[in-house]
C-alpha atoms as a PDB file:
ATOM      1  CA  UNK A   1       0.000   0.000   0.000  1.00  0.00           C
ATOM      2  CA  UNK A   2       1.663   3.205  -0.755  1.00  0.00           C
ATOM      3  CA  UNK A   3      -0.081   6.243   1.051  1.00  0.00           C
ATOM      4  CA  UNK A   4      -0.001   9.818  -0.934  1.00  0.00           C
ATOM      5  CA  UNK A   5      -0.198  12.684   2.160  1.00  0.00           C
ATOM      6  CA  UNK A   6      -2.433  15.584   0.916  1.00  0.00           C
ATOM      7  CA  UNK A   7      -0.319  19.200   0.224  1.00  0.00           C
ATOM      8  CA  UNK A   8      -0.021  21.241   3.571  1.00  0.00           C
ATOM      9  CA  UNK A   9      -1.455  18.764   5.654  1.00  0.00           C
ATOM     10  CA  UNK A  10      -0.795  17.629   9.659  1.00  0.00           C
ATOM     11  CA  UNK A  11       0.125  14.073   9.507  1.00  0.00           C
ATOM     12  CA  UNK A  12       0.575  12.237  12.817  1.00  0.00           C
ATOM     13  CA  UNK A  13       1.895   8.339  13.147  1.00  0.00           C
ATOM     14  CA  UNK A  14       0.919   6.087  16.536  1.00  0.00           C
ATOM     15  CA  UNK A  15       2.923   3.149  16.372  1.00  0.00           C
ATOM     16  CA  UNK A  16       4.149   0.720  19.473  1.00  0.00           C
ATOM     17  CA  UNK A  17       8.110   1.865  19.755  1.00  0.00           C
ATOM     18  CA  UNK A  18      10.308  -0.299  16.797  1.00  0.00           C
ATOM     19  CA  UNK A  19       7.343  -1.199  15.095  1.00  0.00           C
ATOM     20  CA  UNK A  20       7.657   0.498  11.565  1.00  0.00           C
ATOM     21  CA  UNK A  21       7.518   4.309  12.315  1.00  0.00           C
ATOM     22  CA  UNK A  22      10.624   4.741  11.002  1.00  0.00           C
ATOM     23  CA  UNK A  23      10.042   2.231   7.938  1.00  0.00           C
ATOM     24  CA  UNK A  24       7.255   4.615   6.947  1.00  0.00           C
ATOM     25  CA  UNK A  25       8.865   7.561   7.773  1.00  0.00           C
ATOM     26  CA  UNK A  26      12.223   7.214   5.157  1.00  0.00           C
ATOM     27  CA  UNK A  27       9.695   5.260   2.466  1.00  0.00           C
ATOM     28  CA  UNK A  28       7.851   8.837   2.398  1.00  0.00           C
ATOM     29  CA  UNK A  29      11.328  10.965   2.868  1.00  0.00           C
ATOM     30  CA  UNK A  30      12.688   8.948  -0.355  1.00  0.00           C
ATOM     31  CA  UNK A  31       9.404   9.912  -2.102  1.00  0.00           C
ATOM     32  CA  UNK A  32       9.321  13.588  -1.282  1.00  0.00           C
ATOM     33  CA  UNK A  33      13.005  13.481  -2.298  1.00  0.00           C
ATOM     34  CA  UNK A  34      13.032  11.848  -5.442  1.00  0.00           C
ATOM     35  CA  UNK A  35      10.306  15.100  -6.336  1.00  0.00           C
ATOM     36  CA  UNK A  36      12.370  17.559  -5.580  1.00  0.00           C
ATOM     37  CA  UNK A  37      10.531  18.384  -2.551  1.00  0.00           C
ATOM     38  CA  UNK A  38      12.781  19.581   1.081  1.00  0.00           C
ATOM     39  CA  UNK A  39      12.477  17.892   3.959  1.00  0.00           C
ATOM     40  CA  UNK A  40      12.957  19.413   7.418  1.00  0.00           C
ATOM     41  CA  UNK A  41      13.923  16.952  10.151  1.00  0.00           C
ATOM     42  CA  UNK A  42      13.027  18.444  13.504  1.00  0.00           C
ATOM     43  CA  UNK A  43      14.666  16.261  16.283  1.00  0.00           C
ATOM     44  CA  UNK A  44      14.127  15.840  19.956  1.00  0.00           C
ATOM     45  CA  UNK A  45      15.434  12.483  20.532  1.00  0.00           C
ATOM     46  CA  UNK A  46      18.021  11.819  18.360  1.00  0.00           C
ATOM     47  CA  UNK A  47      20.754  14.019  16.697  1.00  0.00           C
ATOM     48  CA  UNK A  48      21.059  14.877  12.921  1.00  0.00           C
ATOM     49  CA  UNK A  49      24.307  12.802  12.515  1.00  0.00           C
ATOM     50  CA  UNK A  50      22.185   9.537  13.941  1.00  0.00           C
ATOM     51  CA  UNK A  51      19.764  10.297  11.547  1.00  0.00           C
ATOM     52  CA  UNK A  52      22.305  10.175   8.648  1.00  0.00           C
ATOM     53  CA  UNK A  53      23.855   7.277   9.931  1.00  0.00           C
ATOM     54  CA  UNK A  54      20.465   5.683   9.669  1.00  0.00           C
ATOM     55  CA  UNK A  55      20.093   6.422   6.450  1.00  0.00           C
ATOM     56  CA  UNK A  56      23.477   5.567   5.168  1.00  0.00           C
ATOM     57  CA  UNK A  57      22.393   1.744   6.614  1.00  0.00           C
ATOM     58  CA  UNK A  58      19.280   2.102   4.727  1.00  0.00           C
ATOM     59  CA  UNK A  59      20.747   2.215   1.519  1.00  0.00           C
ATOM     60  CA  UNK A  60      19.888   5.870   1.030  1.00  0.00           C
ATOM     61  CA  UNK A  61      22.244   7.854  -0.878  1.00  0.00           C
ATOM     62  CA  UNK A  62      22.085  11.049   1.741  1.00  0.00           C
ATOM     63  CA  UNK A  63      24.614  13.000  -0.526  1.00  0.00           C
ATOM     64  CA  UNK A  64      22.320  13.161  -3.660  1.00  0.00           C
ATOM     65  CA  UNK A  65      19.579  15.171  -1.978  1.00  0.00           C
ATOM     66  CA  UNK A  66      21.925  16.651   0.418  1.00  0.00           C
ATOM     67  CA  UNK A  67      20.813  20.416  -0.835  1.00  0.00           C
ATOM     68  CA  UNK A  68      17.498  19.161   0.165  1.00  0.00           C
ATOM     69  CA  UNK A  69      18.021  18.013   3.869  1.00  0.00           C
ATOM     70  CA  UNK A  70      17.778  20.298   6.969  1.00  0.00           C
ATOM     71  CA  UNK A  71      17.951  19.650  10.603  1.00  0.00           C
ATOM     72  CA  UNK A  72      16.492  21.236  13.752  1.00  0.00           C
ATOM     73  CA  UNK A  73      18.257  19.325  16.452  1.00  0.00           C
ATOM     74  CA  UNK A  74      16.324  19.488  19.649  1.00  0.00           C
ATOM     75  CA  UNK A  75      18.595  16.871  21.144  1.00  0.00           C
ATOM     76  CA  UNK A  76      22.416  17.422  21.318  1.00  0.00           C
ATOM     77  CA  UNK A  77      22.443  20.218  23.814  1.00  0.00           C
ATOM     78  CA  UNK A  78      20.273  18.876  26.310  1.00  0.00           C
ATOM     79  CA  UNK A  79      22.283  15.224  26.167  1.00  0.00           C
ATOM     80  CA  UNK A  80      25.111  17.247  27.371  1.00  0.00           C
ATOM     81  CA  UNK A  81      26.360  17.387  23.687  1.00  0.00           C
ATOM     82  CA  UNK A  82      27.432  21.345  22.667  1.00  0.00           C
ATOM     83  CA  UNK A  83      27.993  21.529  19.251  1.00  0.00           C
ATOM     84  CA  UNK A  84      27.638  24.079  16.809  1.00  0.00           C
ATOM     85  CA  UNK A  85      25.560  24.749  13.614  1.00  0.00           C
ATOM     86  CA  UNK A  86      26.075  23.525  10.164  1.00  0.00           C
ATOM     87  CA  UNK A  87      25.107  24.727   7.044  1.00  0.00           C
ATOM     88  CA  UNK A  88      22.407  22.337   7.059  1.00  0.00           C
ATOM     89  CA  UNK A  89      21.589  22.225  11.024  1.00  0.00           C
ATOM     90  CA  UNK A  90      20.641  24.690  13.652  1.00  0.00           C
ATOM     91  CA  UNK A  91      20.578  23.687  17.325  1.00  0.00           C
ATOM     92  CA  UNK A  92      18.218  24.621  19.864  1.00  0.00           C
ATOM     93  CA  UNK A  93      18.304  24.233  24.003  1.00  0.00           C
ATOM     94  CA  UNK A  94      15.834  21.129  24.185  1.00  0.00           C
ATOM     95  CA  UNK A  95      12.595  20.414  23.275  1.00  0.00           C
ATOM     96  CA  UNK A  96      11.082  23.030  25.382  1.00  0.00           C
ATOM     97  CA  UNK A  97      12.837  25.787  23.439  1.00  0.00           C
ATOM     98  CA  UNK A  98       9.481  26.552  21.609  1.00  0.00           C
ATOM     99  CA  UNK A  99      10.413  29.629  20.869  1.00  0.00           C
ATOM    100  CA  UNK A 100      13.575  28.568  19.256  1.00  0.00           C
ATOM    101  CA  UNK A 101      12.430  26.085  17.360  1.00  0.00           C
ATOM    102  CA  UNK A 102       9.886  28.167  15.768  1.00  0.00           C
ATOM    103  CA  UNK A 103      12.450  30.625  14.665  1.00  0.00           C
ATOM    104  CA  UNK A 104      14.701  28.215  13.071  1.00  0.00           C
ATOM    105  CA  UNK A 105      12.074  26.218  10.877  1.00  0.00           C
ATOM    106  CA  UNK A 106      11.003  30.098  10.176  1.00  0.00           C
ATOM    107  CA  UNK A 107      14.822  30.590   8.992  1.00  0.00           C
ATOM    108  CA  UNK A 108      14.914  26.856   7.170  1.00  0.00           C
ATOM    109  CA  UNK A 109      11.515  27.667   5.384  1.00  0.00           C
ATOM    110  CA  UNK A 110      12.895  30.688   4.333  1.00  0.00           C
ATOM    111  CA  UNK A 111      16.109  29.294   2.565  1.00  0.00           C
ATOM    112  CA  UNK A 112      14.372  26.265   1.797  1.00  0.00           C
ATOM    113  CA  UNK A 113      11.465  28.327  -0.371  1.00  0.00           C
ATOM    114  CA  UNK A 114      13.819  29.371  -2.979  1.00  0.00           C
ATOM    115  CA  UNK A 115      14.386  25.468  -3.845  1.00  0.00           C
ATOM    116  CA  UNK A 116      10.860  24.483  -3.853  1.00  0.00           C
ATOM    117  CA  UNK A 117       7.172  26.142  -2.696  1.00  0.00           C
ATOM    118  CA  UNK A 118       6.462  22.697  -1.091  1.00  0.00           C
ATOM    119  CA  UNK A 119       8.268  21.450   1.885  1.00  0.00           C
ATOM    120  CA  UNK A 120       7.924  18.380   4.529  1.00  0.00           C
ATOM    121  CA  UNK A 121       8.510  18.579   7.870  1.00  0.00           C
ATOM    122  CA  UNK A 122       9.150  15.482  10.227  1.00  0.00           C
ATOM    123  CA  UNK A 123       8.390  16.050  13.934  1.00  0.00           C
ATOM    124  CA  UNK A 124      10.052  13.030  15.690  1.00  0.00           C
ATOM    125  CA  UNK A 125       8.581  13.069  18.229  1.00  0.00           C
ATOM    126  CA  UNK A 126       6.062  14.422  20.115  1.00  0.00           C
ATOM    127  CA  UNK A 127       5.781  12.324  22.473  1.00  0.00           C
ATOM    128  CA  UNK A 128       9.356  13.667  24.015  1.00  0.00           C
ATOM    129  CA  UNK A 129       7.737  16.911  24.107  1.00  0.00           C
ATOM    130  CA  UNK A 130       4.322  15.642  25.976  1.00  0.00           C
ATOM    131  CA  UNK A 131       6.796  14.066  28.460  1.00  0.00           C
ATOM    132  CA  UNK A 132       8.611  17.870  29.288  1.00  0.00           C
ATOM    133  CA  UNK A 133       5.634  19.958  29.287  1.00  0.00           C
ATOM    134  CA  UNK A 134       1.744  19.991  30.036  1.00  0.00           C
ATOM    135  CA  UNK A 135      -0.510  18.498  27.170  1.00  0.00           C
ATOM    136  CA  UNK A 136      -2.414  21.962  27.103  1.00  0.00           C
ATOM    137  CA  UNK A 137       0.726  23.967  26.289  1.00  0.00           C
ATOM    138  CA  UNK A 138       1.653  21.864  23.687  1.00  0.00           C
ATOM    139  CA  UNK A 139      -1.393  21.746  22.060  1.00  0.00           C
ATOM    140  CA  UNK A 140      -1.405  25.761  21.945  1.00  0.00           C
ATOM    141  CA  UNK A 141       2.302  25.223  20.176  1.00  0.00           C
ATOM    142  CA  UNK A 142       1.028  22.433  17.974  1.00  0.00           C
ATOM    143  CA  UNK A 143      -1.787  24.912  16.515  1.00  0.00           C
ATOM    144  CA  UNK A 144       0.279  27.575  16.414  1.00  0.00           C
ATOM    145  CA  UNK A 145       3.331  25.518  14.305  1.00  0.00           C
ATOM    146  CA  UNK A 146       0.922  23.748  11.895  1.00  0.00           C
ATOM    147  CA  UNK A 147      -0.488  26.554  11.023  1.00  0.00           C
ATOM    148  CA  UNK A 148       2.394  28.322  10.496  1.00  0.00           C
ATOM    149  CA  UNK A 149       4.104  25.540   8.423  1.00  0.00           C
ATOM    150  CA  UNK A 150       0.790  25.374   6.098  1.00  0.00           C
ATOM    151  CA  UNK A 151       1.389  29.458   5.641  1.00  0.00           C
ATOM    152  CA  UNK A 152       4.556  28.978   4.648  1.00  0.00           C
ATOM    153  CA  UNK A 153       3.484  25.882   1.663  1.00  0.00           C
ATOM    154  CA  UNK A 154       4.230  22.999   3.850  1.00  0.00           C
ATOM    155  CA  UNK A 155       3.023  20.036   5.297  1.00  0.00           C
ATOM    156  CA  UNK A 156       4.326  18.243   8.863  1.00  0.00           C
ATOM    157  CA  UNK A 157       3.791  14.247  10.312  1.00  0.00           C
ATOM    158  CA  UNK A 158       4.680  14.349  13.778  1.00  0.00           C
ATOM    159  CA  UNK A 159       5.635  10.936  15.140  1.00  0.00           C
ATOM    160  CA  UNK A 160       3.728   9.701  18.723  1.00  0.00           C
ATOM    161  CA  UNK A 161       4.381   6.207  21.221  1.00  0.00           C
ATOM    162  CA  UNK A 162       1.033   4.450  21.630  1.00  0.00           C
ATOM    163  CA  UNK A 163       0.321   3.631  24.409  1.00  0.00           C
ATOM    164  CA  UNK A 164       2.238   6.663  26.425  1.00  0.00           C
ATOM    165  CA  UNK A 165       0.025   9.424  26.590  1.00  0.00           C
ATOM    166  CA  UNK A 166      -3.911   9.878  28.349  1.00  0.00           C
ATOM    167  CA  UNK A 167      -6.324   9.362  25.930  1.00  0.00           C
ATOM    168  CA  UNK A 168      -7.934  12.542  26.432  1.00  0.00           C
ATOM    169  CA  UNK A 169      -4.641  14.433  25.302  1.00  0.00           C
ATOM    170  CA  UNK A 170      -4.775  11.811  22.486  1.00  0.00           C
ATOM    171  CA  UNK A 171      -8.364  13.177  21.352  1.00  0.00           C
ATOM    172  CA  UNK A 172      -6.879  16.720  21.462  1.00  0.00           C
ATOM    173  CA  UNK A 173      -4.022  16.159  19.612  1.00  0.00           C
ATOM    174  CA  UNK A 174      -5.526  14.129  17.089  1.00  0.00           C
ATOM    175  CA  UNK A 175      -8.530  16.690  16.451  1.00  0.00           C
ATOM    176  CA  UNK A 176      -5.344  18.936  14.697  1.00  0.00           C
ATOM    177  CA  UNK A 177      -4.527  16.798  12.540  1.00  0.00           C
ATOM    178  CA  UNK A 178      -5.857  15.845   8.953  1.00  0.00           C
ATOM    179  CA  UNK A 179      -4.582  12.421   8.984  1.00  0.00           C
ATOM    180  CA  UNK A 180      -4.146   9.810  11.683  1.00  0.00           C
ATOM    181  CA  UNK A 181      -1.459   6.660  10.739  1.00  0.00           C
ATOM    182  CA  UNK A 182      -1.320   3.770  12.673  1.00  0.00           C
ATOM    183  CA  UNK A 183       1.416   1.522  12.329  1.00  0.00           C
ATOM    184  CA  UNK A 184       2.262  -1.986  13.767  1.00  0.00           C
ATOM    185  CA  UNK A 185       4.440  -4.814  12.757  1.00  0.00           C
ATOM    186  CA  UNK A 186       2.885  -8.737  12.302  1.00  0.00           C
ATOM    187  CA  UNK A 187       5.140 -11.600  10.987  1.00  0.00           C
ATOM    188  CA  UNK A 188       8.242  -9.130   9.992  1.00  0.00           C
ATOM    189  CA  UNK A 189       5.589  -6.896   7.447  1.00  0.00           C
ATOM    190  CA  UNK A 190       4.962  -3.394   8.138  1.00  0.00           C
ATOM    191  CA  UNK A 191       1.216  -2.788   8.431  1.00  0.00           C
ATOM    192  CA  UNK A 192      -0.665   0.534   8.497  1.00  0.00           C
ATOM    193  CA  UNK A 193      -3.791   2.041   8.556  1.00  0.00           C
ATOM    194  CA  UNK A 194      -4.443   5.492   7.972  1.00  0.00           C
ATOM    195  CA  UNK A 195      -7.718   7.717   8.908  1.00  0.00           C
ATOM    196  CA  UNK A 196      -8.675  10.797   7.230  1.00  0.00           C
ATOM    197  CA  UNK A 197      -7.809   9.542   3.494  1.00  0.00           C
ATOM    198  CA  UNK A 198     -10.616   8.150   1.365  1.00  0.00           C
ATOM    199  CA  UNK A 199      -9.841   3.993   1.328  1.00  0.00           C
ATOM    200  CA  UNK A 200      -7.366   3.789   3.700  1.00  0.00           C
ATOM    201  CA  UNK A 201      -8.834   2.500   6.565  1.00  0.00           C
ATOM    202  CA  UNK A 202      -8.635  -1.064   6.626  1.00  0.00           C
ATOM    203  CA  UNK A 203      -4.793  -2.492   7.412  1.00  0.00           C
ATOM    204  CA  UNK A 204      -2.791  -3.124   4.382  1.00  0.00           C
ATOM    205  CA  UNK A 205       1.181  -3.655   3.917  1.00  0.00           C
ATOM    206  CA  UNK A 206       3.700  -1.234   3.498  1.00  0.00           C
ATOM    207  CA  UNK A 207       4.749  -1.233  -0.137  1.00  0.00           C
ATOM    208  CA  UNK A 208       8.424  -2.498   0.409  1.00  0.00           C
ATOM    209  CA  UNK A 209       9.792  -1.573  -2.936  1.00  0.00           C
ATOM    210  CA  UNK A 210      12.230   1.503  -2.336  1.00  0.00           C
END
């Protein structure tokens, strides 16, 4: 099953941890890529350079689409790690940074624009934000981003653990987004199910084919 994300669109995935987030996530990156489309990675629990690592064992040629990458790294500083922007990478204080985070996808957007009027951006994940701060607040931030990432010609998926959270923040969170993915694994396949697109709710397979 291959799933096409509508243009400036909230995407969110629920999936059990190791159980095909990420197999979704680099099938769509590869897609958006091989259209010429950016792709912003903002990071709170990993750092850019595990990201490309990930992708290097994936097969994926990073340096191809590297004028198409960027990075928000939500993660280095606050694992004690203080390193310094790249050309492709700003670094922010934590997850909690809000207002540095929205700055530098403002900045990224910006420089991104000239390449492309479409952009992606991957939120991974929101559920290391729930755990910092109160689901209220980040629901406030979560309008406030989407809305400004639509503005600016994009579209966002935001990554969440099931199974973490109180459903009643669930039912918040979800009610801002367009399309809900839920992802598990059975018998080594990658299944999903997706609400909010016309035919895609039943489980199906992850089309493997990269």
């Amino acid at each position: 099953m291959k799933i096409s994300l509508p243009g400036k669109s909230a995407s969110i995935i629920v999936s059990a941890p190791l159980a095909g987030k990420k197999d979704f996530i680099y099938k769509h990156l590869r897609e958006r890529l091989e259209e010429g489309e950016p792709v912003i990675f903002l990071l709170t629990d990993s750092s850019p350079e595990d990201i490309k690592n990930e992708l290097v064992k994936d097969k994926f040629f990073f340096g191809k689409y590297v004028e198409l990458f960027r990075f928000i790294d939500c993660y280095s500083q606050q694992a004690g790690n203080l390193m310094q922007d790249k050309p492709d990478t700003r670094r922010v204080a934590g997850p909690l940074a809000l207002n540095e985070i929205s700055i530098a996808l403002a900045q990224l957007e910006a420089e991104l624009h000239k390449k492309n009027e479409k952009h992606t951006v991957i939120f991974d994940s929101l559920s290391t934000l729930l755990m910092y701060s109160n689901p209220q607040m980040v629901g406030r931030f979560l309008q406030c981003l989407i809305a400004k990432i639509r503005g600016a010609g994009g579209s966002v998926i935001f990554t969440l653990e099931e199974g973490m959270h109180d459903p009643k923040d669930m039912v918040t969170i979800e009610h801002l987004m367009n399309v809900i993915i839920n992802v598990k694994k059975e018998e080594g396949r990658v299944m999903i199910k997706a609400s909010g697109l016309e035919g895609s709710n039943d489980w199906c397979e992850l089309d493997a084919e990269k």
